[in-house]
Protein backbone atom coordinates (compact mmCIF):
# COMPACT_ATOMS: atom_id res chain seq x y z
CA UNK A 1 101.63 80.03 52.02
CA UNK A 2 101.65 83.81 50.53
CA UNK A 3 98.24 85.25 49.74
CA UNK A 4 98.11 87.87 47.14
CA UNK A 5 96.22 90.66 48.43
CA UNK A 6 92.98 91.34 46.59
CA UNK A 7 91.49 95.00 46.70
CA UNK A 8 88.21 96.30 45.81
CA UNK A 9 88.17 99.65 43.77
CA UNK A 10 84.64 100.01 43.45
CA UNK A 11 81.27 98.87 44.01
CA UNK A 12 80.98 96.92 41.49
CA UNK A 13 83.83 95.26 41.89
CA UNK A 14 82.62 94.03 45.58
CA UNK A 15 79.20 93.31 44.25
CA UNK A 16 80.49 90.80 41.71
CA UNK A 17 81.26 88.13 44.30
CA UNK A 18 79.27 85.58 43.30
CA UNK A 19 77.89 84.96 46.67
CA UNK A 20 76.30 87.92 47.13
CA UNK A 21 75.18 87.92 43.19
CA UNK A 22 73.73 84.55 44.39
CA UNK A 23 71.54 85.85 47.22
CA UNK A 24 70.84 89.61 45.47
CA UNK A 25 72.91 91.39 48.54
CA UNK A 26 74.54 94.69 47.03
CA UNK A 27 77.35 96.09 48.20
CA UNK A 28 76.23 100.47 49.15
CA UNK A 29 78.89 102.22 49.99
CA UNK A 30 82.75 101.80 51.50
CA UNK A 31 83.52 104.10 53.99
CA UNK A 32 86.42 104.97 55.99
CA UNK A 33 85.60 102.78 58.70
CA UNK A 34 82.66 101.59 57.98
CA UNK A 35 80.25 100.06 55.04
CA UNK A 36 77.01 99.50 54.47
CA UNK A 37 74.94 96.29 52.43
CA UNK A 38 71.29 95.84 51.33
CA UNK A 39 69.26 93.07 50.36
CA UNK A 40 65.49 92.40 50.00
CA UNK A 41 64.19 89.30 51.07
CA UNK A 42 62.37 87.21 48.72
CA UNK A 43 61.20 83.77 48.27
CA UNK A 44 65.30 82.33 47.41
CA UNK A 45 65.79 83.98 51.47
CA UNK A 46 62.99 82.11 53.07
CA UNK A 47 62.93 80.06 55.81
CA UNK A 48 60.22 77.40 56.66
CA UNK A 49 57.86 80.04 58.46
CA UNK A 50 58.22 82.52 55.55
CA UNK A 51 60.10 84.97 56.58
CA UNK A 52 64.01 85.70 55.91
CA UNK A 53 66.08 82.58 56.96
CA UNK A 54 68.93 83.32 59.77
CA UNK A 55 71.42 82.59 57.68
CA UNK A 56 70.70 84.89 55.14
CA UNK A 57 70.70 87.86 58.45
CA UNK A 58 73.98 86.04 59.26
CA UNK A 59 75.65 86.10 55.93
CA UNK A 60 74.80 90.01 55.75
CA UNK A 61 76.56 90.25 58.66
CA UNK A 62 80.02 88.14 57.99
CA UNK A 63 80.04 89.80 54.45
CA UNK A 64 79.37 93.78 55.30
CA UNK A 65 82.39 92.71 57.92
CA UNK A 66 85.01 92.87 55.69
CA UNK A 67 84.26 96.18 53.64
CA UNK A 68 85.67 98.81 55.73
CA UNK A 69 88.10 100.83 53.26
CA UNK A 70 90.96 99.33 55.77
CA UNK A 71 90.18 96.01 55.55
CA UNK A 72 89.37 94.28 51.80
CA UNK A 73 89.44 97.51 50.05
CA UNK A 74 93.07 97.93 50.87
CA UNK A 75 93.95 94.88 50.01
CA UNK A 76 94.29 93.38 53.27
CA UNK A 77 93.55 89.58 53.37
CA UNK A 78 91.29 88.41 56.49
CA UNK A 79 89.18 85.71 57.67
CA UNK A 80 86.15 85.77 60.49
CA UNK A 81 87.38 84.06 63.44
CA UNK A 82 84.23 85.29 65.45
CA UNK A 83 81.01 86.20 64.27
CA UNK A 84 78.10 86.81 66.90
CA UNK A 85 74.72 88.09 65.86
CA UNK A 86 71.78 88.79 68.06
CA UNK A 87 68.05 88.43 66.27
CA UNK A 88 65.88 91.36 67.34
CA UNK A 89 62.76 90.75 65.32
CA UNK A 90 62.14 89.15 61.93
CA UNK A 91 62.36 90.09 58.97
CA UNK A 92 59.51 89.36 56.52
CA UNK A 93 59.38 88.74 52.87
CA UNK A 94 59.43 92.30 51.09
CA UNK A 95 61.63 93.87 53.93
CA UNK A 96 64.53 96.36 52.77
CA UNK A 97 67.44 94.92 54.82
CA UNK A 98 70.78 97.54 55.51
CA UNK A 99 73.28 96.05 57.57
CA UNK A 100 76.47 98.22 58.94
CA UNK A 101 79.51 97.21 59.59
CA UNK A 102 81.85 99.77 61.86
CA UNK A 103 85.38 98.84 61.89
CA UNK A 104 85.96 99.74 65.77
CA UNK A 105 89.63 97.84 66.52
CA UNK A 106 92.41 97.08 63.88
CA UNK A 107 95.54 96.01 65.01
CA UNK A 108 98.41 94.27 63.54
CA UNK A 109 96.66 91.05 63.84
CA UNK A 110 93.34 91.26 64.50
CA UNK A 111 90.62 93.30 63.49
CA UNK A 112 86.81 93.54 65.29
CA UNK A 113 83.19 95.05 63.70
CA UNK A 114 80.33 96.27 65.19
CA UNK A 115 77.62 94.97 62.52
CA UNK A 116 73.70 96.92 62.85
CA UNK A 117 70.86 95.58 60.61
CA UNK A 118 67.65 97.57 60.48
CA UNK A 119 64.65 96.77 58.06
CA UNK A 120 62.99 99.73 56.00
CA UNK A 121 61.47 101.40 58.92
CA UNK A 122 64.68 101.93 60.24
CA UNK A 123 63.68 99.20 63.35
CA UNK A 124 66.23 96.67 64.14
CA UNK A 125 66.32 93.36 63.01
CA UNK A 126 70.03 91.85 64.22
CA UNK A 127 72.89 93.27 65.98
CA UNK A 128 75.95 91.96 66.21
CA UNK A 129 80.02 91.72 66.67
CA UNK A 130 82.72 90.58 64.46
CA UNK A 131 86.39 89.30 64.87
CA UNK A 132 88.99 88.93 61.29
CA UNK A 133 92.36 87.84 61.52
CA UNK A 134 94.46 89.82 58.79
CA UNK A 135 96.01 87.02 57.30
């Protein structure tokens, strides 16, 4: 099965994915090896409690993954193998979420992320680790 390789030029071009048009997460900046996503959490991100629903942490976390100017940007294919996140605190409904990703292994193969997600006060929310295949 061949795979054409898809890059993202821009911004805009990354924040077009529907998914994260669907859940109002915007794509920052793309950085050598890292990138940074933000979303504020409002009533479509709630869980039953109130406050932002896991998944929505979770998704921020898989997504920011694969924005690293060496990964996606370039064109380079990849799927999450691993994805580990640790909830810190929650997050509430209002709260100014920034996750990081921070590309810190690619190989031929394999790829792994450091991912950081901090609210508006700069306190942190999730942490968390990342493994792509480059497909």
């Amino acid at each position: 099965m061949h795979i054409e390789p898809i890059t993202i030029e821009s911004l805009e071009t990354g924040n077009a994915i529907p998914l994260l048009r669907t859940l109002d997460i915007h794509l920052k900046e793309i950085g050598e090896r890292h990138a940074v996503m933000e979303v504020t959490v409002g009533d479509i991100h709630r869980n039953y409690s109130g406050g932002a629903h896991g998944g929505l942490l979770a998704t921020l976390a898989d997504t920011v993954s694969f924005f690293p100017r060496p990964l996606l940007p370039s064109g380079r294919a990849c799927t999450t193998t691993n994805l580990n996140i640790t909830y810190v605190r929650p997050a509430a409904l209002g709260d100014t979420l920034t996750a990081r990703s921070e590309l810190i292994h690619l190989g031929r193969r394999m790829a792994s992320i450091t991912i950081k997600i901090v609210n508006q006060d700069q306190k942190l929310v999730a942490h968390g680790t990342a493994t792509l295949m480059i497909l």
